[in-house]
N, C-alpha and C. Protein backbone atom coordinates (compact mmCIF):
# COMPACT_ATOMS: atom_id res chain seq x y z
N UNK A 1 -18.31 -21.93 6.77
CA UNK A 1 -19.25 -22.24 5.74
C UNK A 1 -18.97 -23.59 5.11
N UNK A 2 -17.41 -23.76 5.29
CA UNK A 2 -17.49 -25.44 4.66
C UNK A 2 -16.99 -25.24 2.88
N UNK A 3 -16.95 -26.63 2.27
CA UNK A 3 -16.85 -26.55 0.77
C UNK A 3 -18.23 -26.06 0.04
N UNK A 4 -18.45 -25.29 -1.00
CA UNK A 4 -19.39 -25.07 -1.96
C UNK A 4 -19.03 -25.83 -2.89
N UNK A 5 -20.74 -26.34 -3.37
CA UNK A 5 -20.39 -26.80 -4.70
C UNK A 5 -20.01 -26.19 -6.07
N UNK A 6 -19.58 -26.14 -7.01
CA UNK A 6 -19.30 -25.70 -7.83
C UNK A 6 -18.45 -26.36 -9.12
N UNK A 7 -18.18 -25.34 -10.12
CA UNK A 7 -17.85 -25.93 -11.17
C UNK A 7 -16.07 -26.25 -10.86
N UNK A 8 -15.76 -25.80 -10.10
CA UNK A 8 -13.92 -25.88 -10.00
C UNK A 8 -13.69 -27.33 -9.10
N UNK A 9 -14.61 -28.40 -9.04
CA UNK A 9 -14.22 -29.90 -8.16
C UNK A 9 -12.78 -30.08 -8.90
N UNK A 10 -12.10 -30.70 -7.93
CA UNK A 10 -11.36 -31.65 -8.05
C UNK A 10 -11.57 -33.52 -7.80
N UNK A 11 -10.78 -34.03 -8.74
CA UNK A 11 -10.63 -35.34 -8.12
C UNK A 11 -10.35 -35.86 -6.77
N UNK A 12 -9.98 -35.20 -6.27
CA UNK A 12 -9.65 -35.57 -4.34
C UNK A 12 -10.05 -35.09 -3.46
N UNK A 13 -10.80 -35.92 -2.63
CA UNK A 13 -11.73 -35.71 -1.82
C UNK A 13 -11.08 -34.05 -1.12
N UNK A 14 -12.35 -33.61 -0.92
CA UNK A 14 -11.88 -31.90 0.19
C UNK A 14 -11.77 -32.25 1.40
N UNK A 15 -10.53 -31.35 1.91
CA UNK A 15 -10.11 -31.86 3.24
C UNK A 15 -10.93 -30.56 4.54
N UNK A 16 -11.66 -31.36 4.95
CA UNK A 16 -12.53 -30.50 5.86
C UNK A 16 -12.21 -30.95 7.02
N UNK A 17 -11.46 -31.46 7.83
CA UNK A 17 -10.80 -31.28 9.26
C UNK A 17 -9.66 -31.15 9.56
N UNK A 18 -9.17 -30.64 10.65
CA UNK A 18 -7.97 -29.89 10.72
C UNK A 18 -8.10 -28.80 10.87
N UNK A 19 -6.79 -28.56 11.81
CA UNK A 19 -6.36 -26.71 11.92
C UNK A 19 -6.62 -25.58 10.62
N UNK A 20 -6.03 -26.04 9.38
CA UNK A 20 -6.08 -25.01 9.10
C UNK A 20 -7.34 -25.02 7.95
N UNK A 21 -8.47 -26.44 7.62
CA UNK A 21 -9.71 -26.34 7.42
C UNK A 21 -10.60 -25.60 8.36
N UNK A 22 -10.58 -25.53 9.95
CA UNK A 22 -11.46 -25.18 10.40
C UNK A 22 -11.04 -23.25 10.10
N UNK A 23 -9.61 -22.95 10.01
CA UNK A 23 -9.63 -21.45 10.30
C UNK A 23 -9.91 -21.04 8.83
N UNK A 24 -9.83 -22.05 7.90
CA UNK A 24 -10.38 -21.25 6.70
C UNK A 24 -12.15 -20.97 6.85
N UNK A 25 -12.65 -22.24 7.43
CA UNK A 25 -14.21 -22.36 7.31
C UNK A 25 -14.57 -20.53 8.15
N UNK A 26 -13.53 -20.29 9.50
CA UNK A 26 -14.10 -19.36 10.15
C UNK A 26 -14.09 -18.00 9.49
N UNK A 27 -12.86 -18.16 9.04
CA UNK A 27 -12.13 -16.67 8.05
C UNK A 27 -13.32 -16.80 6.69
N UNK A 28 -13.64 -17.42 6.26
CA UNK A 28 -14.63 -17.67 5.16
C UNK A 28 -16.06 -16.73 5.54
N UNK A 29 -16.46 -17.79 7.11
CA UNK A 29 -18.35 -17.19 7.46
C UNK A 29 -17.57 -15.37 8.18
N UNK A 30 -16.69 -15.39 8.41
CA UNK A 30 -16.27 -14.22 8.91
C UNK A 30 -16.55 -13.24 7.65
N UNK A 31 -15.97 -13.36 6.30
CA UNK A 31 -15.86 -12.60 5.01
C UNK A 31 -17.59 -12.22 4.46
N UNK A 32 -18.10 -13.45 4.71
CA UNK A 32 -19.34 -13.57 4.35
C UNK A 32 -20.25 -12.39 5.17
N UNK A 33 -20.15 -12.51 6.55
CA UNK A 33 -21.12 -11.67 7.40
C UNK A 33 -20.53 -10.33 6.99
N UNK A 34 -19.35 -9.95 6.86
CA UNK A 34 -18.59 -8.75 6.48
C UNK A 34 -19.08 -8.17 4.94
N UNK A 35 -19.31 -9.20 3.85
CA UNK A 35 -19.91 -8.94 2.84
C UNK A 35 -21.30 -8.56 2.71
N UNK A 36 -21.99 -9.21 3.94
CA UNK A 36 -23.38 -8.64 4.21
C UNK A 36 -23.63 -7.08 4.47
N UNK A 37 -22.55 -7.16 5.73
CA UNK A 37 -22.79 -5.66 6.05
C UNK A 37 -22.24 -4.77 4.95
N UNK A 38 -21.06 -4.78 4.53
CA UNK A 38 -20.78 -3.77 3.31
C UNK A 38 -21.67 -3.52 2.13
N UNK A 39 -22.51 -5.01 1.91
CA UNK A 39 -23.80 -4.33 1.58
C UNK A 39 -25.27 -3.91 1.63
N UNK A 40 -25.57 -3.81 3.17
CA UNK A 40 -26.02 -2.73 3.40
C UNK A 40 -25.79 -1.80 3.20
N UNK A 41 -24.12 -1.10 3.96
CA UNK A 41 -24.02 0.16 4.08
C UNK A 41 -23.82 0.72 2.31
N UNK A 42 -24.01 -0.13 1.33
CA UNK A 42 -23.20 0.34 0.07
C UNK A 42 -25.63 0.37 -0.77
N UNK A 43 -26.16 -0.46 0.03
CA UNK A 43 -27.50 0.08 -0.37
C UNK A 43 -27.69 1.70 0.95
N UNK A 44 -27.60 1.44 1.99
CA UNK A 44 -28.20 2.97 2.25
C UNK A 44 -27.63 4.15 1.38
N UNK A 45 -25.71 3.82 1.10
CA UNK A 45 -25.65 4.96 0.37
C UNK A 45 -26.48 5.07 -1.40
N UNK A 46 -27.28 4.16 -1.83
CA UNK A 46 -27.81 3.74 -2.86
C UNK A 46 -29.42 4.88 -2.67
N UNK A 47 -29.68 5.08 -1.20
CA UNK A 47 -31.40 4.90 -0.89
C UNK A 47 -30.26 6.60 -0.97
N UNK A 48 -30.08 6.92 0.08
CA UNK A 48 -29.06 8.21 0.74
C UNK A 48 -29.17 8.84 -1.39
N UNK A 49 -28.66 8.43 -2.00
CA UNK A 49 -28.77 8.96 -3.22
C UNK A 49 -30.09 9.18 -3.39
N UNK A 50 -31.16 8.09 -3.71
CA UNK A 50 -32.19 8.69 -4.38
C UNK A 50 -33.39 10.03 -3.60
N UNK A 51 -33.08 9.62 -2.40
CA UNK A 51 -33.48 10.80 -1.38
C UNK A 51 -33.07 12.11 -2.18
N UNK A 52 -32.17 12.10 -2.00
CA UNK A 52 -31.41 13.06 -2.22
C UNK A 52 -31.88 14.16 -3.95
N UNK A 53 -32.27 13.11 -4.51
CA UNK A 53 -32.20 13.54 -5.63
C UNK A 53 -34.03 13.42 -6.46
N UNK A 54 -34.52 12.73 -5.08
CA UNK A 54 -35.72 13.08 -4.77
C UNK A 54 -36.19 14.25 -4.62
N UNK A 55 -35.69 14.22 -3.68
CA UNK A 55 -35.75 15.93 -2.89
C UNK A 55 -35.68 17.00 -4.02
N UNK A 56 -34.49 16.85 -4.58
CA UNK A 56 -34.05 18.11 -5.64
C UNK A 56 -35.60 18.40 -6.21
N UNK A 57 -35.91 17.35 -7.51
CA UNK A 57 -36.53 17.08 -8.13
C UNK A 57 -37.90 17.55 -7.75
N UNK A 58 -38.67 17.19 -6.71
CA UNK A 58 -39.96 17.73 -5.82
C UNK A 58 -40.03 19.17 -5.14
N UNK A 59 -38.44 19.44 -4.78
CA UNK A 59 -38.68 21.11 -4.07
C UNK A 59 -38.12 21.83 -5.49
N UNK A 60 -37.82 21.41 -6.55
CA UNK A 60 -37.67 22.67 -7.75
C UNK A 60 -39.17 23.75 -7.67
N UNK A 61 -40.23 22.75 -8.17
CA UNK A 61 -41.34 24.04 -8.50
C UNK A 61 -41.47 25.26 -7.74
N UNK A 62 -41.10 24.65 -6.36
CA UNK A 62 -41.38 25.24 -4.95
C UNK A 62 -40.08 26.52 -4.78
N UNK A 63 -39.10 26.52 -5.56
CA UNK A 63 -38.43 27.14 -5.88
C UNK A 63 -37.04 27.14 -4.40
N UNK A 64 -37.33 25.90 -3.80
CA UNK A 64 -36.36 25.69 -2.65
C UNK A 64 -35.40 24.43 -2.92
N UNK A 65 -34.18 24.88 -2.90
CA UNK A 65 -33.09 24.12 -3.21
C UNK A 65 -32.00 24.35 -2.03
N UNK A 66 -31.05 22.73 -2.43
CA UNK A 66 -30.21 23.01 -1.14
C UNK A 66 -29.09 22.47 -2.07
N UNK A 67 -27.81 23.84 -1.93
CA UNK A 67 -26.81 23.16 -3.24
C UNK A 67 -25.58 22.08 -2.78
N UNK A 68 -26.34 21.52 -1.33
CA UNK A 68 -24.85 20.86 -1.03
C UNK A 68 -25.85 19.33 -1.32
N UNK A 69 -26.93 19.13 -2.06
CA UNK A 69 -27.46 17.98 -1.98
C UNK A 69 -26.70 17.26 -2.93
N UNK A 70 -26.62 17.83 -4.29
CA UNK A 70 -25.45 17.24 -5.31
C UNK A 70 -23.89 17.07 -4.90
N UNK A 71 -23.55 17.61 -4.08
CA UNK A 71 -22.70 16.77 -3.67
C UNK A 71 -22.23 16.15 -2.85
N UNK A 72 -23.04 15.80 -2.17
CA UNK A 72 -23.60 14.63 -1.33
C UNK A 72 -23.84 13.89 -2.24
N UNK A 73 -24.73 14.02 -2.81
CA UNK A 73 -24.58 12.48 -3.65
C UNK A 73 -24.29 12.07 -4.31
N UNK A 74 -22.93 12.63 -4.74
CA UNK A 74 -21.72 12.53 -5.37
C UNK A 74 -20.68 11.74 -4.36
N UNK A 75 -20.88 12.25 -3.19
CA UNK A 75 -19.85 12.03 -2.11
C UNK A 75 -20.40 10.06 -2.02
N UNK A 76 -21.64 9.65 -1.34
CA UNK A 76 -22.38 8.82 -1.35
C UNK A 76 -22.44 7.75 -2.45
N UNK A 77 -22.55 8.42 -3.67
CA UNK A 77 -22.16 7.34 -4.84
C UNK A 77 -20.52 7.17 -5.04
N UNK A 78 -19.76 7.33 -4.86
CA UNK A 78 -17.97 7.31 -4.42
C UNK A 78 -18.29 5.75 -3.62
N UNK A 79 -18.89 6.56 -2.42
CA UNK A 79 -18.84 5.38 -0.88
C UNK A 79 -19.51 3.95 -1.93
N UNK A 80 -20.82 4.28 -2.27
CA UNK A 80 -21.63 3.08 -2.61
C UNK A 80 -20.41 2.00 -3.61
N UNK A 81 -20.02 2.65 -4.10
CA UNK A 81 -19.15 2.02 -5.44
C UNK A 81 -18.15 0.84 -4.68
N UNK A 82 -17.11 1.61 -4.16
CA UNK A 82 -16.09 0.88 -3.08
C UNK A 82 -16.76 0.19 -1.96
N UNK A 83 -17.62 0.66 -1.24
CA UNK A 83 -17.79 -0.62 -0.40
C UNK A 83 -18.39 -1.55 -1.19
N UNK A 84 -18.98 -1.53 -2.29
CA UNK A 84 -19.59 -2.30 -3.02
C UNK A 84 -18.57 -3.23 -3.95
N UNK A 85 -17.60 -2.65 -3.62
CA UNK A 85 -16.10 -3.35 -4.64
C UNK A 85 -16.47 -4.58 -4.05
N UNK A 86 -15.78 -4.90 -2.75
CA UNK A 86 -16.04 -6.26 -1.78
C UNK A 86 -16.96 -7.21 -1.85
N UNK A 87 -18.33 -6.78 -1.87
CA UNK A 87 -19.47 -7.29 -2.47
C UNK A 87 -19.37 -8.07 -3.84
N UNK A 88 -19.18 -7.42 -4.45
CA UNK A 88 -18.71 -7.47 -5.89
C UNK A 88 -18.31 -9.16 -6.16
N UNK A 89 -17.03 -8.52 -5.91
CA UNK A 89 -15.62 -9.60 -5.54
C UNK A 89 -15.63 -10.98 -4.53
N UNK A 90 -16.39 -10.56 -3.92
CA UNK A 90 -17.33 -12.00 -2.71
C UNK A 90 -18.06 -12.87 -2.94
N UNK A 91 -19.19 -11.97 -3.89
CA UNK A 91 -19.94 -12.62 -4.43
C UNK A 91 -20.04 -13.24 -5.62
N UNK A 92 -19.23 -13.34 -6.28
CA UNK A 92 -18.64 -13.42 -8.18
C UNK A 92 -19.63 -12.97 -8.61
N UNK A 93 -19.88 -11.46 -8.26
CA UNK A 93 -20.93 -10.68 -9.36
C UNK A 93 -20.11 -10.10 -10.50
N UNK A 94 -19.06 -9.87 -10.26
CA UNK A 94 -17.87 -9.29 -11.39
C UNK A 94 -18.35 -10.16 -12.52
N UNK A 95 -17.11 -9.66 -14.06
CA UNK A 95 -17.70 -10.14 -14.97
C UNK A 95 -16.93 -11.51 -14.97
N UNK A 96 -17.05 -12.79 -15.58
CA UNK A 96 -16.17 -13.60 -15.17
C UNK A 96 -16.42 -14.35 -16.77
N UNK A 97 -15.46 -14.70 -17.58
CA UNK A 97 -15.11 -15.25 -18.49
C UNK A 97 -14.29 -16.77 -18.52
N UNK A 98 -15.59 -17.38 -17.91
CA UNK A 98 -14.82 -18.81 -17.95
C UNK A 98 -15.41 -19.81 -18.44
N UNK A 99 -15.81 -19.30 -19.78
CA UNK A 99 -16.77 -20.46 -20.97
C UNK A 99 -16.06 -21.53 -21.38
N UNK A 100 -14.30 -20.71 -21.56
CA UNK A 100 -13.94 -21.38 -22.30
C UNK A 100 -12.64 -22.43 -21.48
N UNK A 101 -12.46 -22.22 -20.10
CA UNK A 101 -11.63 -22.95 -19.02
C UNK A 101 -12.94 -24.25 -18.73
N UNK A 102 -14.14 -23.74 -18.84
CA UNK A 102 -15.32 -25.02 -18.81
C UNK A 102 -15.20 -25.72 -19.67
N UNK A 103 -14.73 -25.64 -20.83
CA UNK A 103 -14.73 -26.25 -22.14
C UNK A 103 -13.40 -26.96 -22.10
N UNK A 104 -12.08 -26.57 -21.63
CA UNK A 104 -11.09 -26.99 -21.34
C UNK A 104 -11.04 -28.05 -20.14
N UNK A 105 -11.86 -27.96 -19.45
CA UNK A 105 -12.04 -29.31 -18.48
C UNK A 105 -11.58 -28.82 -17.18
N UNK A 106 -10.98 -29.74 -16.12
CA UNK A 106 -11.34 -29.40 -15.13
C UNK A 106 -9.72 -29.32 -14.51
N UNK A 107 -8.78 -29.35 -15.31
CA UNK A 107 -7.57 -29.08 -15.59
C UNK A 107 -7.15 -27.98 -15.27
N UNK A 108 -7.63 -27.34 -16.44
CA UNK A 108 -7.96 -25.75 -16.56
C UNK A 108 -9.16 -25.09 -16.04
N UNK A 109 -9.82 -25.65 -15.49
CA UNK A 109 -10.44 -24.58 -14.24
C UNK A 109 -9.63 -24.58 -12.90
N UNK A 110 -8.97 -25.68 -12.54
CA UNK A 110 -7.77 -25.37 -11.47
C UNK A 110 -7.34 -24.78 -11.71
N UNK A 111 -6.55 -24.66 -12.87
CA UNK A 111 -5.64 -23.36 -12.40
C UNK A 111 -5.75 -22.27 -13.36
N UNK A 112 -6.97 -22.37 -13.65
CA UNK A 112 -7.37 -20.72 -14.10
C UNK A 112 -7.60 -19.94 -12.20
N UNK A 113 -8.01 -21.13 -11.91
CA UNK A 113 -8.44 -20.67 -10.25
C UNK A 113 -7.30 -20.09 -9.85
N UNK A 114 -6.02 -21.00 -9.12
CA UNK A 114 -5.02 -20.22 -9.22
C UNK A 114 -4.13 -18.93 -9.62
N UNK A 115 -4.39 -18.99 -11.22
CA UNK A 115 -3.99 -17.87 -12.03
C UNK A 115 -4.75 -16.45 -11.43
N UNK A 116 -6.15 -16.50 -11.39
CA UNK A 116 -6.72 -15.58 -11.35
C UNK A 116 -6.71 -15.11 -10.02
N UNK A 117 -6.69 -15.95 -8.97
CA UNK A 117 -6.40 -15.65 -7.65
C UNK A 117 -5.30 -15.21 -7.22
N UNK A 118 -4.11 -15.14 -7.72
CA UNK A 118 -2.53 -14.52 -7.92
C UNK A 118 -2.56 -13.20 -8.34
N UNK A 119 -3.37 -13.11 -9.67
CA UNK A 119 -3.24 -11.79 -10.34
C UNK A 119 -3.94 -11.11 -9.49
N UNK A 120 -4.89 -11.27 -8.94
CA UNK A 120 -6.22 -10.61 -7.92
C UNK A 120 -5.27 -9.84 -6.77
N UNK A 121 -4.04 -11.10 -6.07
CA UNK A 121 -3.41 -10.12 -4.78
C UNK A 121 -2.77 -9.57 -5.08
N UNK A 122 -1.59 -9.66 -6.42
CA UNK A 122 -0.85 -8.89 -6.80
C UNK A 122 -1.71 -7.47 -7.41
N UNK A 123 -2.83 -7.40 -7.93
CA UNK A 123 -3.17 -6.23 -8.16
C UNK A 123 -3.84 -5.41 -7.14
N UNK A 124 -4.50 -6.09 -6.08
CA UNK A 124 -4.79 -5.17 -4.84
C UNK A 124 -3.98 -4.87 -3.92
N UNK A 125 -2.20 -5.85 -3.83
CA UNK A 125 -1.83 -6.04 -3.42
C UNK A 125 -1.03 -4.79 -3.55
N UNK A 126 -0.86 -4.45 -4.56
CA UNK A 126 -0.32 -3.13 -5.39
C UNK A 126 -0.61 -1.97 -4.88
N UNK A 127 -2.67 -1.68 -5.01
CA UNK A 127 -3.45 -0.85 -4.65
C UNK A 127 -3.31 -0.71 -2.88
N UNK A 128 -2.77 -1.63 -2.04
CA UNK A 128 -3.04 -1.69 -1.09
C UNK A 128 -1.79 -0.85 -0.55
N UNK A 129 -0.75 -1.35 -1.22
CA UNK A 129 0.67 -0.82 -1.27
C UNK A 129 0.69 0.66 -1.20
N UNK A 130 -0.01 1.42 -1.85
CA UNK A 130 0.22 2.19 -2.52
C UNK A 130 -0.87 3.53 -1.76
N UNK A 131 -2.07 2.66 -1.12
CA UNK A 131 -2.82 3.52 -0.48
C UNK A 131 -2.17 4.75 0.51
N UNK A 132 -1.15 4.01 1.82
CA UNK A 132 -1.10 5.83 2.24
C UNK A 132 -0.47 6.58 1.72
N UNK A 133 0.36 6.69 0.45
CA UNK A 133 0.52 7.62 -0.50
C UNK A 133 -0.58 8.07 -0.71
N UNK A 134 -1.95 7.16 -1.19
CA UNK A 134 -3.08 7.64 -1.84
C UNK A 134 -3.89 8.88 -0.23
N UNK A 135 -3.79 8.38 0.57
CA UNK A 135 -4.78 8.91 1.98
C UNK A 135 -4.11 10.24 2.11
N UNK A 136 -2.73 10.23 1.85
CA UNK A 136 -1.68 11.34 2.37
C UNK A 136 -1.90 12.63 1.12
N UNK A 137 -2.03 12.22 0.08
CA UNK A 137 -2.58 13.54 -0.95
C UNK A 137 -3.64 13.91 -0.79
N UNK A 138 -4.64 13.14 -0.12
CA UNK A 138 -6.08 13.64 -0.34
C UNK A 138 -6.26 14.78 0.76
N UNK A 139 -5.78 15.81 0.59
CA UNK A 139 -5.88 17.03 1.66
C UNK A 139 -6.81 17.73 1.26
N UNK A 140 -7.53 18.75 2.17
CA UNK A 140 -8.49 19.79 1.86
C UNK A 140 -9.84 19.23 2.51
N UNK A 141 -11.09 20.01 1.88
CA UNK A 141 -12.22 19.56 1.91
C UNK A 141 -12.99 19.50 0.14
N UNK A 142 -13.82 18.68 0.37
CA UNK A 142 -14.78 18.14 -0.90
C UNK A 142 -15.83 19.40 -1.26
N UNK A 143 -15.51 20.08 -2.62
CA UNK A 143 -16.50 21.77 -2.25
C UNK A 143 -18.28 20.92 -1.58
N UNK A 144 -18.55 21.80 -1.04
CA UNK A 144 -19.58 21.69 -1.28
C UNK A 144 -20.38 20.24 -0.51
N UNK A 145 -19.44 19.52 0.25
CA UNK A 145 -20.00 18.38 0.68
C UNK A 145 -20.10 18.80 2.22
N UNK A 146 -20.92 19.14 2.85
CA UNK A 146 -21.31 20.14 3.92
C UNK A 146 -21.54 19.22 5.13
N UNK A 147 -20.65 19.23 6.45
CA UNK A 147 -21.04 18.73 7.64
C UNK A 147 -22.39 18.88 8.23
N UNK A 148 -22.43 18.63 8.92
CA UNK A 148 -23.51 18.66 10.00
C UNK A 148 -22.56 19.61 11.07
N UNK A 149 -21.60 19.18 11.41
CA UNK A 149 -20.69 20.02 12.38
C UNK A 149 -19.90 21.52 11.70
N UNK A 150 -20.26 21.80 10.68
CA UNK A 150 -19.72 22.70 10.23
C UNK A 150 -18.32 22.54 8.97
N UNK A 151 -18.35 23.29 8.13
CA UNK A 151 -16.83 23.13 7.00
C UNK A 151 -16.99 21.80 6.40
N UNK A 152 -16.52 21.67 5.28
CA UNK A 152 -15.96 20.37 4.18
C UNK A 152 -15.88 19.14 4.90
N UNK A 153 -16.44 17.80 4.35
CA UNK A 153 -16.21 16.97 4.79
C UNK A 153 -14.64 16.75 3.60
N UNK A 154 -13.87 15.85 4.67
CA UNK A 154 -12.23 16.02 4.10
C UNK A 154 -12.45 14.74 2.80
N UNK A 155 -11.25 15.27 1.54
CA UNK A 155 -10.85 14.42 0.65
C UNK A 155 -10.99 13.21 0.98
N UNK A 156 -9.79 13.22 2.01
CA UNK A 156 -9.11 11.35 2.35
C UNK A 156 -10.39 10.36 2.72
N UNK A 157 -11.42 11.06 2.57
CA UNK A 157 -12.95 10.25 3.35
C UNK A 157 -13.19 9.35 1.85
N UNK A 158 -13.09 10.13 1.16
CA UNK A 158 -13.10 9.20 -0.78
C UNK A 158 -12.70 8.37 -0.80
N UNK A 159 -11.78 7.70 -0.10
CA UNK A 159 -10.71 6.50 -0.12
C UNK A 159 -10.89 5.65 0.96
N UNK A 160 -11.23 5.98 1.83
CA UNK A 160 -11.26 4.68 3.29
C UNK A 160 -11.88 3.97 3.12
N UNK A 161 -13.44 3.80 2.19
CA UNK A 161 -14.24 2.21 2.31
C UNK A 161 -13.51 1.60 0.61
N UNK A 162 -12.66 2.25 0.12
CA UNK A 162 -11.52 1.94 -1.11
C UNK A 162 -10.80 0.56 -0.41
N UNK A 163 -10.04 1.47 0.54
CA UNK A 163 -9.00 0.73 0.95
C UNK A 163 -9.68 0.04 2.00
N UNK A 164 -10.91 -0.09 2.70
CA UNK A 164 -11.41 -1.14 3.18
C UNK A 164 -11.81 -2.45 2.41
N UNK A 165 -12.51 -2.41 1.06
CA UNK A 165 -12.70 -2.94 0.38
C UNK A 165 -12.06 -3.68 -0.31
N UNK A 166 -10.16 -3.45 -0.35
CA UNK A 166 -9.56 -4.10 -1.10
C UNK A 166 -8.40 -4.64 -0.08
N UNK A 167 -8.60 -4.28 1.34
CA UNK A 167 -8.04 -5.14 2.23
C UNK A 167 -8.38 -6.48 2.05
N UNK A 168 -10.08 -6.43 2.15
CA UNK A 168 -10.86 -7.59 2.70
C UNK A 168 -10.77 -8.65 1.19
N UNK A 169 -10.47 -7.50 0.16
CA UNK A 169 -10.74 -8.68 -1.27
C UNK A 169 -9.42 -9.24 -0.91
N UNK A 170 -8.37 -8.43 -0.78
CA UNK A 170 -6.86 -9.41 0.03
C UNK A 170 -7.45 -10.90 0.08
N UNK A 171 -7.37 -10.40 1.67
CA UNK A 171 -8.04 -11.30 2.51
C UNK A 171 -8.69 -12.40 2.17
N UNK A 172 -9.70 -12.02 1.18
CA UNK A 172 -10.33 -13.16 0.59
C UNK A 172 -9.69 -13.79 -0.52
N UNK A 173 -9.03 -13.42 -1.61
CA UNK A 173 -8.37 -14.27 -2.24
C UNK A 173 -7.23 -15.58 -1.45
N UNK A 174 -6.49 -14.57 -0.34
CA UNK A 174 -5.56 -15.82 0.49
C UNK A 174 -6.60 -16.24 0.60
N UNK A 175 -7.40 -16.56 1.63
CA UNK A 175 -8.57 -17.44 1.76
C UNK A 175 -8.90 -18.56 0.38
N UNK A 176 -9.39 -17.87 -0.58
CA UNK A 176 -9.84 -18.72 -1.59
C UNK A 176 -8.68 -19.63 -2.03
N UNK A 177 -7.17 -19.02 -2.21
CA UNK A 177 -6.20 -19.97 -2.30
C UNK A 177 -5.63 -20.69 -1.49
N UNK A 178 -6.46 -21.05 -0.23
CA UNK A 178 -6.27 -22.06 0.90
C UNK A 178 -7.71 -22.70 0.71
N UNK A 179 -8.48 -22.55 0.24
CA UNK A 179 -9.59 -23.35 -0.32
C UNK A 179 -9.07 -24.19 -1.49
N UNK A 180 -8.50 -23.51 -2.30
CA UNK A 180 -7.97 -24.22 -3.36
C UNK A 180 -6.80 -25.49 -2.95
N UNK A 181 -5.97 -25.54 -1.78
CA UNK A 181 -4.86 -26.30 -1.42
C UNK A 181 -5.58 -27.46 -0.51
N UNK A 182 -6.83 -26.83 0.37
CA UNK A 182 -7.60 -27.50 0.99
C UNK A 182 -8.74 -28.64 -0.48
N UNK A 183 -8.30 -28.49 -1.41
CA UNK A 183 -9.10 -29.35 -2.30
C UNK A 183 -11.10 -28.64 -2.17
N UNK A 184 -11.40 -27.55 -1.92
CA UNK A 184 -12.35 -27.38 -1.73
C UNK A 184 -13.22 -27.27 -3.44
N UNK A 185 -14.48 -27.14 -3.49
CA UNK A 185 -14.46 -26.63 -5.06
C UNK A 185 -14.82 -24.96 -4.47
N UNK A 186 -14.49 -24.52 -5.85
CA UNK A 186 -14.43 -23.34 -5.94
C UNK A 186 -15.52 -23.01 -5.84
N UNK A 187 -15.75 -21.10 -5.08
CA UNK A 187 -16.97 -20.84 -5.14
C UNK A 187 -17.14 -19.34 -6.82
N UNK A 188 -18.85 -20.14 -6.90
CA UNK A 188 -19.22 -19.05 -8.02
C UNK A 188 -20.19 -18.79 -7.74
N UNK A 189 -20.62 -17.91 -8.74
CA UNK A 189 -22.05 -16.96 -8.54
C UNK A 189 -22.97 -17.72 -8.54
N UNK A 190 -24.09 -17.79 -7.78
CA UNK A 190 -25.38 -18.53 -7.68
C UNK A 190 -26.07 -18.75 -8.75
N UNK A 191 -25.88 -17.61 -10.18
CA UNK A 191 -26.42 -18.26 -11.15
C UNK A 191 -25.83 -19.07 -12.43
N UNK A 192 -24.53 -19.51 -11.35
CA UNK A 192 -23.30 -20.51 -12.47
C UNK A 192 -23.04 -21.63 -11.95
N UNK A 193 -24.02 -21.90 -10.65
CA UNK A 193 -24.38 -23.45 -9.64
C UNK A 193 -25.08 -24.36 -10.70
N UNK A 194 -24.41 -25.43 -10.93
CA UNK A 194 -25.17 -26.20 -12.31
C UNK A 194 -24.95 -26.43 -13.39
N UNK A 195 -24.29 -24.67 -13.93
CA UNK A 195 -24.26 -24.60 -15.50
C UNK A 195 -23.21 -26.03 -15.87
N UNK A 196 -22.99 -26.34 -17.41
CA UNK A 196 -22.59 -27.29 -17.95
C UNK A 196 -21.99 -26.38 -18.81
């Protein structure tokens, strides 16, 4: 994808050739197409909900109900959330408080960049740590969340687009802090392209 413009420039020119410019540019459009698909699959489980709760809602009068629909889409809004973490986090839709690093100049938007990109791996870095403890408790089945093949769909299913999601935010912070060494400007949310 190259440098974005944005509010985090530096004074020195961005270094866009070279080994390890081109494997950031690839690891970058790589994150990007990966952020696409996670959100898709984080809107079907979005549509997968309102179906669902469609349904309820229209077969009440009719006096036909199906009680594994609620939790299904319980199960479904779990999924939507976490794969949607990535999304999130990709896209700087999160909340982001940097009125006052803009106001501080461009000093302190470096290395708020930094700062915040540190705390980011160390805290997923943590979560990531910590996951097959998390996969290894989740035993049993989910009441009520009903196969197609028969019996409970299992606990540990709650957690895999979790810990997919906070691989890839990994992933992308190293990335962003080899953007940052590569002199790139930082990327932000499409509706903070401009601001002053």
């Amino acid at each position: 994808m190259g440098p974005r413009t944005g509010s985090g420039t530096t004074s020195l020119e961005p270094i866009t050739t070279g080994p390890l410019a081109r494997f950031v540019s690839v690891a970058d459009t790589l994150l990007e197409r990966l952020s696409d698909l996670f959100a898709i699959i984080a809107n079907l489980c979005l549509l997968a909900m309102l179906v669902a709760t469609a349904a309820t809602i229209v077969l009440r009068p009719f006096n036909i109900s199906f009680y594994w629909l609620w939790p299904w889409s319980m199960q479904v809004f779990v999924w939507m959330s976490f794969f949607g973490f990535f999304v999130i986090c990709r896209r700087h839709k999160d909340i982001a408080v940097d009125f006052l690093m803009r106001r501080l100049g461009p000093v302190a938007m470096a290395a708020s960049r930094w700062l915040v990109a540190l705390i980011v791996l160390l805290v997923i870095g943590t979560i990531l740590y910590q996951m097959p403890r998390v996969l290894r408790s989740q035993v049993g089945g989910i009441d009520g969340v009903i196969t197609p093949w028969g019996g409970e769909l299992q606990r540990y299913t709650l957690t895999i687009p979790l810990a997919a999601s906070c691989l890839l935010i990994f992933v992308n912070g190293i990335v962003d802090l080899l953007k940052a060494k590569l002199g790139w400007p930082e990327p932000v949310a499409e509706h903070h392209v401009g601001d002053e």
